[in-house]
C-alpha atoms as a PDB file:
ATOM      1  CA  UNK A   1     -10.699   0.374   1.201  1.00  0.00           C
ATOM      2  CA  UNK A   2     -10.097  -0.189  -2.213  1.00  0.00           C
ATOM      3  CA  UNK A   3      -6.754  -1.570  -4.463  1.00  0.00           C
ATOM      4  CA  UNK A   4      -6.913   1.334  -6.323  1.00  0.00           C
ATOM      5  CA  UNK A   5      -3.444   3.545  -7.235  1.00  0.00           C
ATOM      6  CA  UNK A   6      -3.807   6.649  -6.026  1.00  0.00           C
ATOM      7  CA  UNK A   7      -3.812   9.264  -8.654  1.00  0.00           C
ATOM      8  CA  UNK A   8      -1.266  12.350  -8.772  1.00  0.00           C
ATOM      9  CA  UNK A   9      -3.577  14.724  -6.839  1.00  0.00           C
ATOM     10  CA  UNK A  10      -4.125  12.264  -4.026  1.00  0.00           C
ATOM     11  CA  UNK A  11      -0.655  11.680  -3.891  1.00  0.00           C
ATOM     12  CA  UNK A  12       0.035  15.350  -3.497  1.00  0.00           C
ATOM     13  CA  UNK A  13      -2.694  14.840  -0.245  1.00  0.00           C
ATOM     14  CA  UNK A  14      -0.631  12.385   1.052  1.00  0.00           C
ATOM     15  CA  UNK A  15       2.767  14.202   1.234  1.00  0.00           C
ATOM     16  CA  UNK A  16       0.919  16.883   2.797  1.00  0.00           C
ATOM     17  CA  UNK A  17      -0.706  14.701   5.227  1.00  0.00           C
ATOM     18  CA  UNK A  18       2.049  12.467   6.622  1.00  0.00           C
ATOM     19  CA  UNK A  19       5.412  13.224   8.156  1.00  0.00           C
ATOM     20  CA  UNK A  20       7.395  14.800   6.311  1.00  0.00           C
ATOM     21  CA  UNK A  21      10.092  12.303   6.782  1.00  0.00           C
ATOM     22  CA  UNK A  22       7.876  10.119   4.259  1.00  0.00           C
ATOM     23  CA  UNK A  23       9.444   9.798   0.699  1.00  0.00           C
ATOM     24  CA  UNK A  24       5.774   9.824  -1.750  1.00  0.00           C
ATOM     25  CA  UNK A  25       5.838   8.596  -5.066  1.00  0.00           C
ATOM     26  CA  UNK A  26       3.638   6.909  -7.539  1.00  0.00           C
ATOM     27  CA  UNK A  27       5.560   3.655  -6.729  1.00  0.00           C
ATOM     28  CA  UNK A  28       5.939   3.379  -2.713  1.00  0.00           C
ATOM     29  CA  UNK A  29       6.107   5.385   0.233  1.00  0.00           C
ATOM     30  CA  UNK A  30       9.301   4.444   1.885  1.00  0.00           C
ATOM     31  CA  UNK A  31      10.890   6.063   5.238  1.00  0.00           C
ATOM     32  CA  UNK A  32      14.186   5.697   7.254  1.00  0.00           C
ATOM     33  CA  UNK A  33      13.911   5.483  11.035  1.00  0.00           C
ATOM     34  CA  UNK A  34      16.783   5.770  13.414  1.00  0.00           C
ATOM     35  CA  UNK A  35      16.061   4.952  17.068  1.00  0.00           C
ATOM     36  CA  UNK A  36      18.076   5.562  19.770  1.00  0.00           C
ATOM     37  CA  UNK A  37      18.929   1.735  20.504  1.00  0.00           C
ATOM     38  CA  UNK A  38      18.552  -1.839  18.585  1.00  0.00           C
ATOM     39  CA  UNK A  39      16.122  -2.746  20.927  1.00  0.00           C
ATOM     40  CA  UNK A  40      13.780   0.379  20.324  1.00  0.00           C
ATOM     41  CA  UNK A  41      14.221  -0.210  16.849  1.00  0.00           C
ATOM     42  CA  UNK A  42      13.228  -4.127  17.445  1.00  0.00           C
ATOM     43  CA  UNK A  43      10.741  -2.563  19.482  1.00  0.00           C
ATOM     44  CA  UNK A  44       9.160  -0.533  16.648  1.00  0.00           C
ATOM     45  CA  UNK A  45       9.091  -3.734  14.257  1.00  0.00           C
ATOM     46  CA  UNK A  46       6.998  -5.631  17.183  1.00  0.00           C
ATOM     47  CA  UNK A  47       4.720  -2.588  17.285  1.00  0.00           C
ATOM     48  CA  UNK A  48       4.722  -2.810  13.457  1.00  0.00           C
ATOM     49  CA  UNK A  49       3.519  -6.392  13.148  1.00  0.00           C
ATOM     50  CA  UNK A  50       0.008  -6.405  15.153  1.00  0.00           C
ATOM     51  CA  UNK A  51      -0.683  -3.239  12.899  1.00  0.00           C
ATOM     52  CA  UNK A  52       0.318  -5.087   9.524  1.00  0.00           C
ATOM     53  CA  UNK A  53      -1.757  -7.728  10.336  1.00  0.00           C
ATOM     54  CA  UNK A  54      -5.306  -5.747  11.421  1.00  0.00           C
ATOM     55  CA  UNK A  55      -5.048  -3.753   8.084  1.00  0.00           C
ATOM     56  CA  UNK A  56      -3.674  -7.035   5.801  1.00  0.00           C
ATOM     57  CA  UNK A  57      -1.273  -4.981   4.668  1.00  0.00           C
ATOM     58  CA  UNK A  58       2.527  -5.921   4.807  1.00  0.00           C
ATOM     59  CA  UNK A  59       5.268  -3.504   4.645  1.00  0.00           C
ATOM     60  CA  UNK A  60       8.786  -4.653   3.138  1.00  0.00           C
ATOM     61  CA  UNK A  61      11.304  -3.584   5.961  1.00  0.00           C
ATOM     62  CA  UNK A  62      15.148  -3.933   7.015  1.00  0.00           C
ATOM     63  CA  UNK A  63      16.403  -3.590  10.137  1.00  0.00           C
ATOM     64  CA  UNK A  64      20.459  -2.765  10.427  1.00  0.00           C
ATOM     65  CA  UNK A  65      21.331  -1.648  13.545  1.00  0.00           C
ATOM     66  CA  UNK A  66      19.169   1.003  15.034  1.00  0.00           C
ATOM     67  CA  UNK A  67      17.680   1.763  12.050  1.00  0.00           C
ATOM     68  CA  UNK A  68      14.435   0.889   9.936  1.00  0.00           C
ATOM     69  CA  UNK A  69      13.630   1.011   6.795  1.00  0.00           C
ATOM     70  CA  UNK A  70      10.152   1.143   5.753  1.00  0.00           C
ATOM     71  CA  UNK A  71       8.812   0.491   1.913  1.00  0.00           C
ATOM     72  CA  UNK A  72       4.830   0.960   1.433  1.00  0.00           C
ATOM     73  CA  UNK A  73       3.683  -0.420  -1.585  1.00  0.00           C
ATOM     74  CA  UNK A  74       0.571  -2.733  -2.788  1.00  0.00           C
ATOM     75  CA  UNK A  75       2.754  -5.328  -4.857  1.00  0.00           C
ATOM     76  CA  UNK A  76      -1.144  -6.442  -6.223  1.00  0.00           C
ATOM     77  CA  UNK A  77      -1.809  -3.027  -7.571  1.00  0.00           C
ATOM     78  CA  UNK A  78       1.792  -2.354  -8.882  1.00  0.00           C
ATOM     79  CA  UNK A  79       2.145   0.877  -6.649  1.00  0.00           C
ATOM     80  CA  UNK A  80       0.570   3.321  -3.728  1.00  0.00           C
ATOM     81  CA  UNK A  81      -3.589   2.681  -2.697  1.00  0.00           C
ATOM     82  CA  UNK A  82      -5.359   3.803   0.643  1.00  0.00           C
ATOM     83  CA  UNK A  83      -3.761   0.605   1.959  1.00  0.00           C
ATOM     84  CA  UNK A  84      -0.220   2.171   2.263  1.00  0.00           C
ATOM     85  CA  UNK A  85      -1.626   5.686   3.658  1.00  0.00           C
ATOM     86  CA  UNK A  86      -3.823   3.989   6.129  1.00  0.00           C
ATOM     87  CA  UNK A  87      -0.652   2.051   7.269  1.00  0.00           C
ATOM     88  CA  UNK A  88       1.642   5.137   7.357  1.00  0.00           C
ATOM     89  CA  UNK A  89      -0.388   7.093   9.483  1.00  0.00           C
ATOM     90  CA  UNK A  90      -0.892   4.782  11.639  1.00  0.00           C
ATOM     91  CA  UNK A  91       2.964   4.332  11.808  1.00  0.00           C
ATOM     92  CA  UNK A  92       4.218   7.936  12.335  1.00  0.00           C
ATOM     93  CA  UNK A  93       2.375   8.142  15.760  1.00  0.00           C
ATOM     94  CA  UNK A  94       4.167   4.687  16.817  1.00  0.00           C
ATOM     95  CA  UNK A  95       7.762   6.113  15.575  1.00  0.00           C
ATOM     96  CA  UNK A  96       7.255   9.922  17.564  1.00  0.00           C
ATOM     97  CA  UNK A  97       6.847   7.454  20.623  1.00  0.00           C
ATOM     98  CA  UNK A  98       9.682   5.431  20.127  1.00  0.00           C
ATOM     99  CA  UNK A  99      11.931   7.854  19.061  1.00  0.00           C
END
């Protein structure tokens, strides 16, 4: 995978591809996740990690409560590359468990 921003059209592929519940722009895909408990939402975040680390590609989170916030972005590239779509599919299947 490359470092490369996506351009407009592949952005427009992306929103179709993921959950809907993904916010797309040129910038970051970012995501709210409620879970049912703290601990599933603690849960999801040690789920998150192993994932993170295969791909080398770190997501800036928050955790308050039962609830996760997710913000996709390569910081090197100054916006959205495969890197962030790879990591957000992967995601969505992990959340639909959890939740």
């Amino acid at each position: 995978m490359e470092r490369k921003l996506l351009t407009a059209a592949e952005l427009d592929r992306v929103r179709e591809e993921l959950s809907a519940d993904w916010l797309v722009d040129p910038h970051a895909l970012s995501r709210t996740v409620e879970f049912p408990t703290f601990l599933t939402a603690v849960r999801f975040i040690d789920e998150l990690a192993p994932v993170a680390e295969r791909l080398d590609h770190h997501p800036d989170l928050s955790l308050s409560w039962r609830t996760v916030s997710l913000r996709l972005t390569t910081h090197s590239a100054g916006g959205v590359t495969e890197y962030d779509v790879a990591l957000a599919r992967e995601l969505d299947p992990v959340i639909d468990r959890l939740r």
